[in-house]
C-alpha atoms as a PDB file:
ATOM      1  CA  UNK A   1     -44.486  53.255   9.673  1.00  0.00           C
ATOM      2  CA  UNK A   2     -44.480  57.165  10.845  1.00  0.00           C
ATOM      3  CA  UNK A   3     -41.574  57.290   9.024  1.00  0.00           C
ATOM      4  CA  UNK A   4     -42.769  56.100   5.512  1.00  0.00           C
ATOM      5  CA  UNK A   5     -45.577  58.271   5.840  1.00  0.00           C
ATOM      6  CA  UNK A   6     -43.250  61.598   6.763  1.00  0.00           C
ATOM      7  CA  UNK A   7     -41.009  59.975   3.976  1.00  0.00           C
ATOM      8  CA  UNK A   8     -44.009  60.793   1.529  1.00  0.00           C
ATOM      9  CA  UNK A   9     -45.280  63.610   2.407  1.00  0.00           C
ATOM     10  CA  UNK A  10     -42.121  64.999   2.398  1.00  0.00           C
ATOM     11  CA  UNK A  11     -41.599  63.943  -1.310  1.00  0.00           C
ATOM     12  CA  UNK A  12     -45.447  65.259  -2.636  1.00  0.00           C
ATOM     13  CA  UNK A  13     -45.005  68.541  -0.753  1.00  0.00           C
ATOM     14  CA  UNK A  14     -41.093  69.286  -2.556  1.00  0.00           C
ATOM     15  CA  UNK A  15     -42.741  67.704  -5.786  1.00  0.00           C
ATOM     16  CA  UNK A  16     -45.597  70.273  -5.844  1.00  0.00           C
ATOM     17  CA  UNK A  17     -43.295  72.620  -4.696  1.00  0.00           C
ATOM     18  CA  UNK A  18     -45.533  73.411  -1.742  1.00  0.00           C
ATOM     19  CA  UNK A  19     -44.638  76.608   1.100  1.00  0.00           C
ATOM     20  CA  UNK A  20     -41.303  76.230   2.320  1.00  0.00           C
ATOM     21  CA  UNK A  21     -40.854  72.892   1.323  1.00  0.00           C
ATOM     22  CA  UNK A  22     -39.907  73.911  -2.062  1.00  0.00           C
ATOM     23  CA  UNK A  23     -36.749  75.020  -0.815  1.00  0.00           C
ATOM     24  CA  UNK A  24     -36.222  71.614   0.792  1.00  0.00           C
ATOM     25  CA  UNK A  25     -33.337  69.773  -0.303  1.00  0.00           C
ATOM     26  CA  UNK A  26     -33.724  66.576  -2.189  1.00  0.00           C
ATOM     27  CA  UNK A  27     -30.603  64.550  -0.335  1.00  0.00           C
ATOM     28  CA  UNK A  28     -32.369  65.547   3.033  1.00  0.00           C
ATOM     29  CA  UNK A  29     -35.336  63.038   1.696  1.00  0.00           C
ATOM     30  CA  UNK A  30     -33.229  60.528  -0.113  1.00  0.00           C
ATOM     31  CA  UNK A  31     -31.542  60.343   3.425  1.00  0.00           C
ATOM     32  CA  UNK A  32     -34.855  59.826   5.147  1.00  0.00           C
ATOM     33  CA  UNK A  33     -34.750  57.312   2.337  1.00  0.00           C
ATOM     34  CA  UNK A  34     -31.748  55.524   3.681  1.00  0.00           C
ATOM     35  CA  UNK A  35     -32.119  55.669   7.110  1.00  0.00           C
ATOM     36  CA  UNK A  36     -36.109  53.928   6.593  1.00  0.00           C
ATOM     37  CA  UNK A  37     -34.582  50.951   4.374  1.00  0.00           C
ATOM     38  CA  UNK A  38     -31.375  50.847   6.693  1.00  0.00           C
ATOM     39  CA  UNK A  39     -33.886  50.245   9.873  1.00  0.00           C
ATOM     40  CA  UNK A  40     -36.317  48.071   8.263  1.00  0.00           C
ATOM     41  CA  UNK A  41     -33.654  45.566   6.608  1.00  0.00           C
ATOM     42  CA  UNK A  42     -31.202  45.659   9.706  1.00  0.00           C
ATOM     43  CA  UNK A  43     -31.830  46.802  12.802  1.00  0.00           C
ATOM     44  CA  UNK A  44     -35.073  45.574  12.972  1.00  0.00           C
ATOM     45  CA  UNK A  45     -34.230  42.203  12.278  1.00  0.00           C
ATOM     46  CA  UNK A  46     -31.214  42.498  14.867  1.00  0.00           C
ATOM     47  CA  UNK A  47     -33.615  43.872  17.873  1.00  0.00           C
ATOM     48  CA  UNK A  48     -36.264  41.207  16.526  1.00  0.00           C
ATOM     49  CA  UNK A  49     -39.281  43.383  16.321  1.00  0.00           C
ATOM     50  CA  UNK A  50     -40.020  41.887  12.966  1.00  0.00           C
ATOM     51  CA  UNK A  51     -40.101  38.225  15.083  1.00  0.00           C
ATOM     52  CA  UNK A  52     -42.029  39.621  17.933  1.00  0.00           C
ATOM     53  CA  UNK A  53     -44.895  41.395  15.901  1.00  0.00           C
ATOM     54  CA  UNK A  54     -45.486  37.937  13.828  1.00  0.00           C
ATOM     55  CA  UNK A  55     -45.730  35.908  17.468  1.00  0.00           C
ATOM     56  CA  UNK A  56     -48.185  38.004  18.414  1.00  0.00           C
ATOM     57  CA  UNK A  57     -50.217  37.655  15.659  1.00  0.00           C
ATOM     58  CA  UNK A  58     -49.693  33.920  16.005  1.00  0.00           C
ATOM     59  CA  UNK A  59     -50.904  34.134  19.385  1.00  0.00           C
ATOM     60  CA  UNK A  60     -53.979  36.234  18.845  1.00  0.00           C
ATOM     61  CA  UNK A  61     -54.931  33.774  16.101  1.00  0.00           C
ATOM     62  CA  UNK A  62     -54.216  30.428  18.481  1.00  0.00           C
ATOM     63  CA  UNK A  63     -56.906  32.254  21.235  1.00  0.00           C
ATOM     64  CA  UNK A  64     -59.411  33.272  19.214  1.00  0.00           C
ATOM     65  CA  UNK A  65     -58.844  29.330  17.921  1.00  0.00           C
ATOM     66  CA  UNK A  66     -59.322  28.025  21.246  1.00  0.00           C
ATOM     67  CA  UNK A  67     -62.087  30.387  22.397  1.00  0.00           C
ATOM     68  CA  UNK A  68     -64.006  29.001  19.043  1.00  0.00           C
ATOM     69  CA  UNK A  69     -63.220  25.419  19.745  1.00  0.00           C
ATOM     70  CA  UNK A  70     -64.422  25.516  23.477  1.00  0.00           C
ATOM     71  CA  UNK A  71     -67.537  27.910  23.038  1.00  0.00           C
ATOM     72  CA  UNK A  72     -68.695  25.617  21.033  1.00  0.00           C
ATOM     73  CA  UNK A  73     -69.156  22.829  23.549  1.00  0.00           C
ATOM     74  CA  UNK A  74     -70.623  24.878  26.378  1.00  0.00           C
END
């Protein structure tokens, strides 16, 4: 996510033409570009951080589940 963000920032401050970013090249942030889309569609998947992040959640929503469905009875 860091990345988008710099990723946008980078493009408002060259669009505005902003301090020394106006002097920025365009095919640095188009690489940016490529490298953000190349980690988020492969190597993500491959390490499985997209997997792990979406157990997590699963398991966060399976406690608070449980803690409901026994606090209830006590």
């Amino acid at each position: 996510m860091p990345l988008i963000i710099l990723i946008a920032t980078l493009v408002v401050l060259r669009f505005f033409e902003v301090w020394r970013f106006a002097q920025l090249s365009w095919g640095w942030i188009i690489g940016l570009m490529v490298i953000a889309f190349v980690w988020f569609e492969f190597i993500e998947k491959m390490l499985g951080l997209d997997k792990k992040k979406e157990h997590a959640d699963e398991d966060k929503r399976r406690r608070e589940r449980v803690r409901k469905s026994f606090g209830k009875r006590k």
